[in-house]
Protein backbone atom coordinates (compact mmCIF):
# COMPACT_ATOMS: atom_id res chain seq x y z
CA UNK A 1 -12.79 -26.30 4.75
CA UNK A 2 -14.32 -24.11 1.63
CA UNK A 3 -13.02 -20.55 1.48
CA UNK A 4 -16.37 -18.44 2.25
CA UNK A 5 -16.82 -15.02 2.67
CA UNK A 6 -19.73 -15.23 5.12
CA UNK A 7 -20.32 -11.76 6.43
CA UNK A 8 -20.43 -12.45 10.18
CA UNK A 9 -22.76 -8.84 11.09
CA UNK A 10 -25.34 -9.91 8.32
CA UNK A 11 -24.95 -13.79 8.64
CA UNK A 12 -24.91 -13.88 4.80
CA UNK A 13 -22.73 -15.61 2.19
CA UNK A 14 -20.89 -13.16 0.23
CA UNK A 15 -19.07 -15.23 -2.41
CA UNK A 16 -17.41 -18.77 -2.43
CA UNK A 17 -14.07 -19.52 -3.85
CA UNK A 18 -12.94 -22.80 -5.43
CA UNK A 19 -10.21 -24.34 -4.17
CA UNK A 20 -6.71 -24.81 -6.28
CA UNK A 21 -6.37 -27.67 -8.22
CA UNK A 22 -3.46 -29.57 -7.54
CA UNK A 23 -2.33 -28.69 -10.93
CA UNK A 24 -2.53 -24.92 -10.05
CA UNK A 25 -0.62 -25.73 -7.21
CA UNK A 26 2.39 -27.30 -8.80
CA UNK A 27 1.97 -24.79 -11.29
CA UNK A 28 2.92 -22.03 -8.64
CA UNK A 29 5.81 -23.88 -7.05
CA UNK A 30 7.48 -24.34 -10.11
CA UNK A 31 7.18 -20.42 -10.86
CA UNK A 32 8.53 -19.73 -6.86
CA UNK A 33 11.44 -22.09 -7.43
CA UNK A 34 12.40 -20.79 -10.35
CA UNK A 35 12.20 -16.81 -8.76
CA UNK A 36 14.67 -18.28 -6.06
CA UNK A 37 17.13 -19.35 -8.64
CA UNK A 38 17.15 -16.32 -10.62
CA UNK A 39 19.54 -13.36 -10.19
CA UNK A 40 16.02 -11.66 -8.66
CA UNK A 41 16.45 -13.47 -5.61
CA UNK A 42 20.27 -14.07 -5.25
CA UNK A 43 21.35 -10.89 -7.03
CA UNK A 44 21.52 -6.97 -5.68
CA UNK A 45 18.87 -5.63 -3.02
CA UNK A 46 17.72 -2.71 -3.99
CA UNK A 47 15.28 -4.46 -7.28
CA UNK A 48 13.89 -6.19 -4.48
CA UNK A 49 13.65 -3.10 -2.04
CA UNK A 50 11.68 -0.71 -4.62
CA UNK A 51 9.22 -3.69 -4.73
CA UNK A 52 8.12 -3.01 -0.98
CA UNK A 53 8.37 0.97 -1.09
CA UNK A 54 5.94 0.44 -4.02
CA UNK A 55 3.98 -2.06 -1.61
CA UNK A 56 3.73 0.33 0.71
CA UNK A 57 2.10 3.24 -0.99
CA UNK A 58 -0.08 0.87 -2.68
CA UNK A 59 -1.42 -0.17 1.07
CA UNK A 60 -1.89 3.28 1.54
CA UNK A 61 -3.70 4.16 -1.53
CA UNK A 62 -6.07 1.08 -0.60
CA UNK A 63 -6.49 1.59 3.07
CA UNK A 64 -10.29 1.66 2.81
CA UNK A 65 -11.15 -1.00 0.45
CA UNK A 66 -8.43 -3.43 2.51
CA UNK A 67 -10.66 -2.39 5.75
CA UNK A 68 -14.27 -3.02 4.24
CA UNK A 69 -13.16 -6.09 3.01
CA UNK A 70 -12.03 -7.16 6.85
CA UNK A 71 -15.08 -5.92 7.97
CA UNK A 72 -17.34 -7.34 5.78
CA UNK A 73 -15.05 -10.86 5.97
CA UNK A 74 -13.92 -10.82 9.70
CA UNK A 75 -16.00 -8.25 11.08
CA UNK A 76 -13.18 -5.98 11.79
CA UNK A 77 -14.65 -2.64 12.76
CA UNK A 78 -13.44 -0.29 10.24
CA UNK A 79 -11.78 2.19 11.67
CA UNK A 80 -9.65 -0.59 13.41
CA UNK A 81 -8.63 -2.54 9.75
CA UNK A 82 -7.94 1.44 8.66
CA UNK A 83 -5.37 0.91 11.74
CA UNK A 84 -4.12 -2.68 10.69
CA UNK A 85 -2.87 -0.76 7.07
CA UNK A 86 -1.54 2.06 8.30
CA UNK A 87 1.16 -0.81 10.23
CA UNK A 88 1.09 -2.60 7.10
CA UNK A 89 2.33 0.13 5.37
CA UNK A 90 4.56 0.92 7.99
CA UNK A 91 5.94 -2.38 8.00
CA UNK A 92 6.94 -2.25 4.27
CA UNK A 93 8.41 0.75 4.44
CA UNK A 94 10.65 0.01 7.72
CA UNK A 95 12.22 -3.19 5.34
CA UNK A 96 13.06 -1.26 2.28
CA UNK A 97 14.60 1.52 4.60
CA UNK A 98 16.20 -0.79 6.69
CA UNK A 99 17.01 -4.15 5.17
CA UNK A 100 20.39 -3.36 3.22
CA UNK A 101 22.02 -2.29 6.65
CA UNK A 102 20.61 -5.37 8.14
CA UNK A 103 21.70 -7.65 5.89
CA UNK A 104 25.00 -6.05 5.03
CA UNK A 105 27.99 -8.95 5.95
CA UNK A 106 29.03 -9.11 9.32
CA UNK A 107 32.49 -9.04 10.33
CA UNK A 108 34.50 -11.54 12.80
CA UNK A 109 38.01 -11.22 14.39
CA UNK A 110 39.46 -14.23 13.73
CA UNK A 111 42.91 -15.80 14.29
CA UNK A 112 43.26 -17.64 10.67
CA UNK A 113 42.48 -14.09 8.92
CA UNK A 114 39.72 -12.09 8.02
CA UNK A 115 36.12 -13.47 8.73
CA UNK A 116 32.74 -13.02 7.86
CA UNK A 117 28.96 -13.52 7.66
CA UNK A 118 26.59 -13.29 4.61
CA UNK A 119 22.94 -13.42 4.64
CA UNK A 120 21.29 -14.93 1.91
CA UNK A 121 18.07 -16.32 1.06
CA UNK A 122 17.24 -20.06 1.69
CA UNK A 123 14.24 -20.93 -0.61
CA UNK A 124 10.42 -20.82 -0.82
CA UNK A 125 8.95 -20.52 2.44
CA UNK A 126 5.24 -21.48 3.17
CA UNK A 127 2.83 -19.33 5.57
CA UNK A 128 0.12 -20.48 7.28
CA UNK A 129 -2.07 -17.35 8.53
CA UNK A 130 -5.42 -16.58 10.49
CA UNK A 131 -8.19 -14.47 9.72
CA UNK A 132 -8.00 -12.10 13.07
CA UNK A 133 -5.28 -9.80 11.20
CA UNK A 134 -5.66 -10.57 7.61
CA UNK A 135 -3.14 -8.12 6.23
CA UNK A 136 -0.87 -7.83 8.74
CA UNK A 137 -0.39 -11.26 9.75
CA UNK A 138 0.83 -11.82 5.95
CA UNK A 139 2.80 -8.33 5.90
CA UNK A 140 4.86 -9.79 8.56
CA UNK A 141 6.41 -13.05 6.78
CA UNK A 142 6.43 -11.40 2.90
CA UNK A 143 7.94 -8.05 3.55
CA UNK A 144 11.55 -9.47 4.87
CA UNK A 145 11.24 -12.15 2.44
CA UNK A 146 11.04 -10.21 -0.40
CA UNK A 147 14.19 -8.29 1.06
CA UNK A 148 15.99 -11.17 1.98
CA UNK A 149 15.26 -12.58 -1.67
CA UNK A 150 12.64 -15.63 -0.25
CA UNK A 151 9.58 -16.52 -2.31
CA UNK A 152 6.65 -17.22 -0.68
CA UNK A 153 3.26 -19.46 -1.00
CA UNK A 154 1.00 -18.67 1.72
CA UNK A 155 -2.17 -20.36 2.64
CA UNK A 156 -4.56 -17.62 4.17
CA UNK A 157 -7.52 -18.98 6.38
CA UNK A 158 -10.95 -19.81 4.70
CA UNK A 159 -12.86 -17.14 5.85
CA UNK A 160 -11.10 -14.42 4.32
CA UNK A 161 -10.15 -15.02 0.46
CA UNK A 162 -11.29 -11.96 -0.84
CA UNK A 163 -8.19 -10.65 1.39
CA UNK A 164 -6.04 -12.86 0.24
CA UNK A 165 -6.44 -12.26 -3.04
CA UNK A 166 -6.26 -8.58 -2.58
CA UNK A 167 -2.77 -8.31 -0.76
CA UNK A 168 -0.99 -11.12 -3.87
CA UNK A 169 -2.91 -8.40 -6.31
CA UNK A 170 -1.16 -5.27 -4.42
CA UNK A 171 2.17 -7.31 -4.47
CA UNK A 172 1.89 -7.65 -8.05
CA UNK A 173 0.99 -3.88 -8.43
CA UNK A 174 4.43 -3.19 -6.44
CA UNK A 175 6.02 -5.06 -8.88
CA UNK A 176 6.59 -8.75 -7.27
CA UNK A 177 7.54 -11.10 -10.34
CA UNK A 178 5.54 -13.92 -10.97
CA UNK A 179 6.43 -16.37 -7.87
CA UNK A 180 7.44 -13.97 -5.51
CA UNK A 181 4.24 -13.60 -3.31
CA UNK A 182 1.91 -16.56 -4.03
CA UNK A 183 -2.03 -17.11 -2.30
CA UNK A 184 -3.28 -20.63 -2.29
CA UNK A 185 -6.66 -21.89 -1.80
CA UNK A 186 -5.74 -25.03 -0.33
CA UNK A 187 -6.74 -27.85 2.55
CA UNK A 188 -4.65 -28.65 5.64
CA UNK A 189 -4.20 -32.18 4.13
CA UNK A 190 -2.17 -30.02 1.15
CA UNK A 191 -0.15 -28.12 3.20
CA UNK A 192 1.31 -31.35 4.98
CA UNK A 193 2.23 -31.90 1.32
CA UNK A 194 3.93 -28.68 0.84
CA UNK A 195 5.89 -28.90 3.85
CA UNK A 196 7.37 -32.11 2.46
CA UNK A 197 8.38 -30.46 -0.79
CA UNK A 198 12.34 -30.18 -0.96
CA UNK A 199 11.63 -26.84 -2.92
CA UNK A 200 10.00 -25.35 0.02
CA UNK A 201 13.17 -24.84 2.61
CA UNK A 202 11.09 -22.92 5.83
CA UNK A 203 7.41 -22.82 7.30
CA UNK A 204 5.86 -19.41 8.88
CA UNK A 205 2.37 -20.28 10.92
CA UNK A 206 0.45 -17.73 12.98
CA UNK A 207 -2.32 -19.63 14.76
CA UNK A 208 -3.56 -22.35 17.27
CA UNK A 209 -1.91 -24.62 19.31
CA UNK A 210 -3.26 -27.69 17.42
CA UNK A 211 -2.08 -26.16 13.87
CA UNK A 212 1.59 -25.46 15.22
CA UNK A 213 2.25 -28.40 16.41
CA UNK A 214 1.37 -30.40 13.54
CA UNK A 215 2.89 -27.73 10.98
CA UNK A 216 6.32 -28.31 13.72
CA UNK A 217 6.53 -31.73 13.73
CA UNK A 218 5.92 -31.96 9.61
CA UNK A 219 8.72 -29.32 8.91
CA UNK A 220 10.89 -30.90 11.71
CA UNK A 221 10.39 -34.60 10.16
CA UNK A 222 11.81 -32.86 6.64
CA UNK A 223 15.03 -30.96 9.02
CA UNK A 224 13.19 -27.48 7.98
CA UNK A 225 12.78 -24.33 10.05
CA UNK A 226 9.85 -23.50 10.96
CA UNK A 227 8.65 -20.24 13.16
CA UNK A 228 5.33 -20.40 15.07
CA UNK A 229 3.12 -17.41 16.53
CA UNK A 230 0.32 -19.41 18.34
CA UNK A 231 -1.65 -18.59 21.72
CA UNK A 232 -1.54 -15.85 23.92
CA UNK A 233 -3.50 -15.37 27.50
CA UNK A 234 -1.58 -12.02 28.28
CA UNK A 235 -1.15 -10.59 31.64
CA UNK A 236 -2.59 -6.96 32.39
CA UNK A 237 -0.84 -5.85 35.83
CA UNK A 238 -2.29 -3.24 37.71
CA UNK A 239 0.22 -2.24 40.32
CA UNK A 240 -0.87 -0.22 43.53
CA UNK A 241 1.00 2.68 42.36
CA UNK A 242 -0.68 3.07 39.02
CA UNK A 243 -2.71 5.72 37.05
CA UNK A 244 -6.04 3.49 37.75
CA UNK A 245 -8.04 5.99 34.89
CA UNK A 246 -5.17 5.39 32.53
CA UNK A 247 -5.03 1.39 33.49
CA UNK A 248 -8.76 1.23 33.10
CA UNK A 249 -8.74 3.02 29.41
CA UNK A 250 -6.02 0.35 28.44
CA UNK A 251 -7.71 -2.02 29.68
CA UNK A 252 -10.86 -1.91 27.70
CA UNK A 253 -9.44 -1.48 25.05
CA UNK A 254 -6.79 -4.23 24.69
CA UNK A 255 -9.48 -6.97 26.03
CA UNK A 256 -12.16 -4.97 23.10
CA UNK A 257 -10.14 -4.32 20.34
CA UNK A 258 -10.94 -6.66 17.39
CA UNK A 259 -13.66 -7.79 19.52
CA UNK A 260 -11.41 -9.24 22.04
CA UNK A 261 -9.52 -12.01 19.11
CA UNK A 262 -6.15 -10.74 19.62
CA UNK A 263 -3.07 -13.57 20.23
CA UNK A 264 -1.81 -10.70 22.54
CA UNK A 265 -4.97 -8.91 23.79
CA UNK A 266 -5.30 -8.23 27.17
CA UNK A 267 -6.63 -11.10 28.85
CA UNK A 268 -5.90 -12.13 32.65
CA UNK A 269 -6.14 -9.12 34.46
CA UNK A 270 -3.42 -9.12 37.88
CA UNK A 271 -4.35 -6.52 40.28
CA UNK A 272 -3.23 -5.64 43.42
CA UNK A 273 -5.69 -5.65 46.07
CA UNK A 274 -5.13 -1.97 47.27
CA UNK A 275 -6.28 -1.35 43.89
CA UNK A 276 -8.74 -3.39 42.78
CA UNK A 277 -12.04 -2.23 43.75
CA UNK A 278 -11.58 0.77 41.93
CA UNK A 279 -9.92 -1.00 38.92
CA UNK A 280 -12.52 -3.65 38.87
CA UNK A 281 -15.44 -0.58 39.00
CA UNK A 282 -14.12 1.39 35.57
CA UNK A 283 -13.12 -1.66 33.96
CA UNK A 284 -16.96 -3.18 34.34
CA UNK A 285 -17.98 -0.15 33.12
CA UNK A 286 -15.93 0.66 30.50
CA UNK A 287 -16.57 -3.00 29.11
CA UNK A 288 -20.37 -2.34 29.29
CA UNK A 289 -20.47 0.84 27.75
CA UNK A 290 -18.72 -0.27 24.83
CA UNK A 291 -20.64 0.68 21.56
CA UNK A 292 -20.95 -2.85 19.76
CA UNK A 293 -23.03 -2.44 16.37
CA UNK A 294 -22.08 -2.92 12.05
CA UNK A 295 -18.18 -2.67 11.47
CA UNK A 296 -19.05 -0.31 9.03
CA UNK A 297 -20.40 2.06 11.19
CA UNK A 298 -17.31 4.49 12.47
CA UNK A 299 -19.17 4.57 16.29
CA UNK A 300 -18.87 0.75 16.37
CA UNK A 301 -16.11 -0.28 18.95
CA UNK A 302 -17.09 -4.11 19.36
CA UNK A 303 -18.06 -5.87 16.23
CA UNK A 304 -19.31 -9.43 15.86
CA UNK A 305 -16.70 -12.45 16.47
CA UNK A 306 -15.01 -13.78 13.52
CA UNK A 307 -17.61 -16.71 12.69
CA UNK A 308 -20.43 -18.52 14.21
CA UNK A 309 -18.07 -21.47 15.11
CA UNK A 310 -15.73 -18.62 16.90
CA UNK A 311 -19.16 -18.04 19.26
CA UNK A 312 -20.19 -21.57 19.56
CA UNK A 313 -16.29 -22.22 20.89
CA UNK A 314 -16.69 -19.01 23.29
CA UNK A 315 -20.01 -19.74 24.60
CA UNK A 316 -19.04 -23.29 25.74
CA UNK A 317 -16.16 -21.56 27.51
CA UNK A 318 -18.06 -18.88 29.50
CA UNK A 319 -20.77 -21.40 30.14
CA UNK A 320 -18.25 -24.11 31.43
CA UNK A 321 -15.74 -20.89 34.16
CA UNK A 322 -19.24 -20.35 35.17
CA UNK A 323 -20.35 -23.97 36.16
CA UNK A 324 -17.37 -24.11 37.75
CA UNK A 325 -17.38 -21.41 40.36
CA UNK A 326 -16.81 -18.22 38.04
CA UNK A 327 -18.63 -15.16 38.24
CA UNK A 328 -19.52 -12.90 35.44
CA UNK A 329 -19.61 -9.10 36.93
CA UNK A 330 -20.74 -8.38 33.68
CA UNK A 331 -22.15 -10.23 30.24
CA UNK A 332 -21.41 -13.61 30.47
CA UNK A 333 -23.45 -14.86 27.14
CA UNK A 334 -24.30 -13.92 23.36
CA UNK A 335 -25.62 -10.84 22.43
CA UNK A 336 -29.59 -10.88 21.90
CA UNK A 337 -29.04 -9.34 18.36
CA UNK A 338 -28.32 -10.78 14.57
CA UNK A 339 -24.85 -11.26 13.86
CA UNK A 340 -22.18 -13.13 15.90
CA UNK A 341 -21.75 -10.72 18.54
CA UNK A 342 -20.69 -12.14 22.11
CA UNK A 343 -21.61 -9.74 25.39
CA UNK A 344 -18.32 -8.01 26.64
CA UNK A 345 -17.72 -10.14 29.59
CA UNK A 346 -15.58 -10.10 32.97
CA UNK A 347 -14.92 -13.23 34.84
CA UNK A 348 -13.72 -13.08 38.57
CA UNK A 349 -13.56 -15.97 41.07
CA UNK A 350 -11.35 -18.41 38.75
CA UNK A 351 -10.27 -20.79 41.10
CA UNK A 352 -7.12 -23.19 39.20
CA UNK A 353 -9.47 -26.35 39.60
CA UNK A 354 -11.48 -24.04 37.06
CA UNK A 355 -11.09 -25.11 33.00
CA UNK A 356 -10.63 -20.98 32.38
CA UNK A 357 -7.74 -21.06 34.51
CA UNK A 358 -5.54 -22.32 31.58
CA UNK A 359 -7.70 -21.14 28.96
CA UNK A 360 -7.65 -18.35 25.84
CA UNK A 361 -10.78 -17.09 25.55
CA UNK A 362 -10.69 -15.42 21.91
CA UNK A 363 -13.41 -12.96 22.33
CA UNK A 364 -14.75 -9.93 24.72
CA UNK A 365 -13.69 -11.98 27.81
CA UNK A 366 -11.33 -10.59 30.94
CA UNK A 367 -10.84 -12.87 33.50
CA UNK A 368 -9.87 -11.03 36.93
CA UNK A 369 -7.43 -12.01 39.38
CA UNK A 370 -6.61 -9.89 42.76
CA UNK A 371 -3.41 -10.44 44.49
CA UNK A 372 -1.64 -8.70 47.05
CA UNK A 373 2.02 -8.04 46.25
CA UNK A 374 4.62 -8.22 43.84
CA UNK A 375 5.63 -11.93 44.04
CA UNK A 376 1.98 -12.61 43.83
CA UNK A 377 1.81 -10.77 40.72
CA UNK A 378 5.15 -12.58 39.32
CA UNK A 379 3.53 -16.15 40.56
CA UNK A 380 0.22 -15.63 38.96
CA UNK A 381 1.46 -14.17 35.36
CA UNK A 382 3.71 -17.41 35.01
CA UNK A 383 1.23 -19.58 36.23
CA UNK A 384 0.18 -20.28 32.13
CA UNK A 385 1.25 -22.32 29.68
CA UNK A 386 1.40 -19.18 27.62
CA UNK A 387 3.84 -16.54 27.32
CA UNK A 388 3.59 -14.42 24.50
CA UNK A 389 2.84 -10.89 24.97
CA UNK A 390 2.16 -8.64 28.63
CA UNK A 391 0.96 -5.49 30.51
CA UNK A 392 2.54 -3.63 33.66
CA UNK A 393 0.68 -0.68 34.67
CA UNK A 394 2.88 1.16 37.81
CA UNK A 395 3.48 4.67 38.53
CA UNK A 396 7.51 3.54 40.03
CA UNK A 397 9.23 2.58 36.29
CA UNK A 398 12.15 0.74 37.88
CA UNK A 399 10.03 -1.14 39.86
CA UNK A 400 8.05 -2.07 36.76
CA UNK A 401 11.36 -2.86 35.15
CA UNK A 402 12.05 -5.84 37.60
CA UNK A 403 8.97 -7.40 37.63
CA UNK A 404 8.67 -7.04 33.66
CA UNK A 405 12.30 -9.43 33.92
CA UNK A 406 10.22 -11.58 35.91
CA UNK A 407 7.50 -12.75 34.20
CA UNK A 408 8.25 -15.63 31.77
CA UNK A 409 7.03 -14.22 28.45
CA UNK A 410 8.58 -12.69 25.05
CA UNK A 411 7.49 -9.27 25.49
CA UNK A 412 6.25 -6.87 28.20
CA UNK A 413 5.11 -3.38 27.46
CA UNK A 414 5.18 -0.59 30.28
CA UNK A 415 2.27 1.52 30.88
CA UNK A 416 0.64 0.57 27.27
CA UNK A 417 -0.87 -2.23 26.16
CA UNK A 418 1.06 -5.09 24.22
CA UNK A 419 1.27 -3.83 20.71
CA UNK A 420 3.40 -4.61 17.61
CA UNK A 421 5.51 -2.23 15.21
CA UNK A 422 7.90 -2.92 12.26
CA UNK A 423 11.29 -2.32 14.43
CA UNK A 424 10.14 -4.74 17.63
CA UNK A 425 10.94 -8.31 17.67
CA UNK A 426 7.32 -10.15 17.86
CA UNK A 427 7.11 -13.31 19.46
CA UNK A 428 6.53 -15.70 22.48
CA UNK A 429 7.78 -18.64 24.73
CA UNK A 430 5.89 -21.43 26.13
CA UNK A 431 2.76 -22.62 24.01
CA UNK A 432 2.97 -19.72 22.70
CA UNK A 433 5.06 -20.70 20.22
CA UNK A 434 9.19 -20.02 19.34
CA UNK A 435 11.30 -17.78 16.28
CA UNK A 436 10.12 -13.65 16.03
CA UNK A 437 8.88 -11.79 13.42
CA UNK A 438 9.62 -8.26 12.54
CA UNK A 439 12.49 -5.87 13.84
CA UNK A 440 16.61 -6.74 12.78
CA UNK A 441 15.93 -9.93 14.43
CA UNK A 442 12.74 -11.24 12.18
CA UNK A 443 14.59 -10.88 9.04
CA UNK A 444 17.40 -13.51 9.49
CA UNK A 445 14.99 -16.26 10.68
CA UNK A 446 14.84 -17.50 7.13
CA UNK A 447 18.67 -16.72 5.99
CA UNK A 448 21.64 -18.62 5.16
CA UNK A 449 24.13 -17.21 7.51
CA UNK A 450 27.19 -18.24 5.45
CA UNK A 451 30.29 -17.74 7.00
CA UNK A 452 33.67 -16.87 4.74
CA UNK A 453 37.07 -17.00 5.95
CA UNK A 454 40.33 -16.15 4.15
CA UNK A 455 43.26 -17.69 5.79
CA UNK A 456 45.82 -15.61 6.85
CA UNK A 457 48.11 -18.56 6.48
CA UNK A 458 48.44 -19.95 9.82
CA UNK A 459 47.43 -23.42 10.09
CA UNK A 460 43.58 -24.62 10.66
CA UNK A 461 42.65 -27.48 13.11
CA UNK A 462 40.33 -29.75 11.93
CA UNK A 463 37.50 -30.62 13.71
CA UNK A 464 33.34 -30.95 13.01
């Protein structure tokens, strides 16, 4: 596919962007490979952590051009991509802080003598990113790879290369040397390609199903790690005991925010039946009242979907739960208005013969589900091929706590609604993909975790 900005609230081609030649490509492979084998990559730290502090204030200091760009690419509303920065910057700024301690050597008690673990970098890495989070989703991969002393090439998603290009031109303000953070304009068919290089060593994706596994099996065909973000269909649990004013508030907003295309927005919505009538009531409402209008206009909450292909794929969804037994308490088709704006929507009745059972709907759509106890709950959150982020809402914590060890999925928030920062491990099970990003854990995906023993003497058995 071309890289377009198409301005989804006007409908309107912005600018198109060529895509690399195959020259330019090699071109910036050589100049990563070369960055891993210098003394930038394998020598001292702290070159590497003034690069991100740098980074950070420079995502500060263009907070509002990096959020009209979303919203004029995406659709983003603005005050939301303001958001998306602000954890940008965050995230930066968490890695040069924290990244020495994390990768400082790690000690083992050993019987042949002393023992331990260094962290060093692998190679180039390749990321494969989506358009929902534009900044972030690349923050995540480049700031502990610039710690850790990785170079990477990333391939950003077509419909936002003025983003792209914006975040390699703010690494290169911090300081990155030439190969250190690298965009490419490039097809699928040339990422297959990449992946096969032996100077790329690991593969970071953030998106669909379909792209992960074919990124997984290419990097597992060449023995390279890969980590995958995909899918999400998150649980929202509404307990009998819970704040129903707070639970409908979070609600909203997790199934609204970025106009519902979140991998962990708030999607199947598990209420208890003491509950739900009076969940069900403010949640309708609160969905309908939502302000939906320009991105640039700071009273818009719900902006247009991403592309007019993201609201062909949604409408066939909606229209298909429908046909089969759903029922839309509220929206249930595309706005009557220019742009690519989809009707905030809630879905009850989904029986499992239903195609929306299974489903992500990546848009303004909550699909409702009333059960009657706890086990119920636990039964219909892991009823999903996804697990990746999840909801309880509950006014008894430790009984929150026990279901939250319950439900088969990578992360559960309590009384808030899934959400990421720089020092939480992100990431899922089932379809929803395998590795984290982020926190101590995120940064030692892509290390060598060479161990180093010096005998104390006493004889070694030999084995392996």
């Amino acid at each position: 596919m071309a890289y377009r900005t198409l301005n989804p609230f006007t409908e309107q081609v912005v600018k198109d962007y060529p895509n690399h030649t195959d020259a330019e490509v090699e071109a910036r492979l050589v100049a990563a490979d070369a960055l891993f084998r210098s003394d930038w990559s394998r020598g001292a730290i702290e070159p590497r952590l003034v690069v991100l502090r740098a980074l950070s204030e420079l995502l500060i200091e263009n907070r509002d051009a990096l959020a009209t760009a979303m919203a004029v690419e995406m659709g983003k509303p603005l005050a939301q991509g303001q958001g998306e920065i602000d954890l940008c910057a965050g995230i930066a700024a968490y890695y040069a802080d924290k990244a020495a301690h994390f990768l400082k050597p790690q000690p083992y008690e050993s019987e042949l003598g002393e023992a331990w673990t260094e962290f060093h970098p692998i190679g180039v890495l390749l990321a494969v990113e989506p358009w929902n989070f534009p900044i972030y989703q690349l923050i995540r991969v480049v700031a502990p790879a610039i710690a850790v002393g990785n170079p990477v090439l990333f391939k950003h998603a077509s419909i936002v290369p003025r983003c792209a290009a914006l975040f390699e031109d703010l690494c290169r303000q911090a300081g990155a040397p030439n190969g250190c953070v690298t965009n490419l304009y490039v097809s699928s068919d040339k990422i297959a390609e990449l992946i096969a290089d032996n100077r790329i060593q690991g593969v970071a994706l953030t998106g669909s199903e379909g792209a992960g596994a074919k990124v997984a099996s290419k990097a597992s065909e060449q023995l390279k790690k890969s980590t995958l973000e995909l899918g999400g269909s998150d649980v929202f649990v509404v307990l009998d005991d819970a704040d129903i004013e707070k639970a409908v508030a979070a609600g909203v907003e997790g199934r609204l925010s970025n106009a519902g295309q979140v991998c962990t927005g708030s999607k199947r919505f598990i209420v208890q039946k003491s509950v739900a009538d009076a969940f069900i009531k403010g949640f309708v409402e609160g969905m309908k009242s939502a302000v939906m209008g320009d991105p640039m206009d700071p009273q818009t909450v719900l902006g247009p979907l991403s592309s007019e292909d993201a609201l062909k794929t949604l409408t066939q969804q909606v229209e298909a739960a429908l046909s089969h037994g759903a029922k839309a308490l509220t929206g249930g088709k595309p706005a009557n208005r220019k742009g690519f704006f989809y009707e905030p929507t809630v879905l009850a009745d989904i029986t499992k013969d239903n195609p929306a059972y299974y489903q992500e709907f990546f848009g303004p759509v909550g699909q409702i589900f009333v059960v009657e106890d706890d086990d119920a709950v636990v039964n219909q959150a892991n009823d999903s091929h996804f697990g990746l982020g999840g909801s309880i809402f509950a006014g008894d914590i430790d009984r929150a706590r026990k279901l939250a060890s319950r439900i088969e999925t990578g992360m559960v928030f309590i009384n808030t609604t899934t959400t990421s920062m720089p020092e939480l491990p992100f990431g899922g099970v089932k379809r929803s993909g395998f590795g984290r990003e982020l926190g101590d854990v995120g940064i030692k995906e892509f290390v060598n975790r060479k161990l180093v023993v010096v005998s104390n003497g006493k004889a070694a058995r030999n084995v392996g």
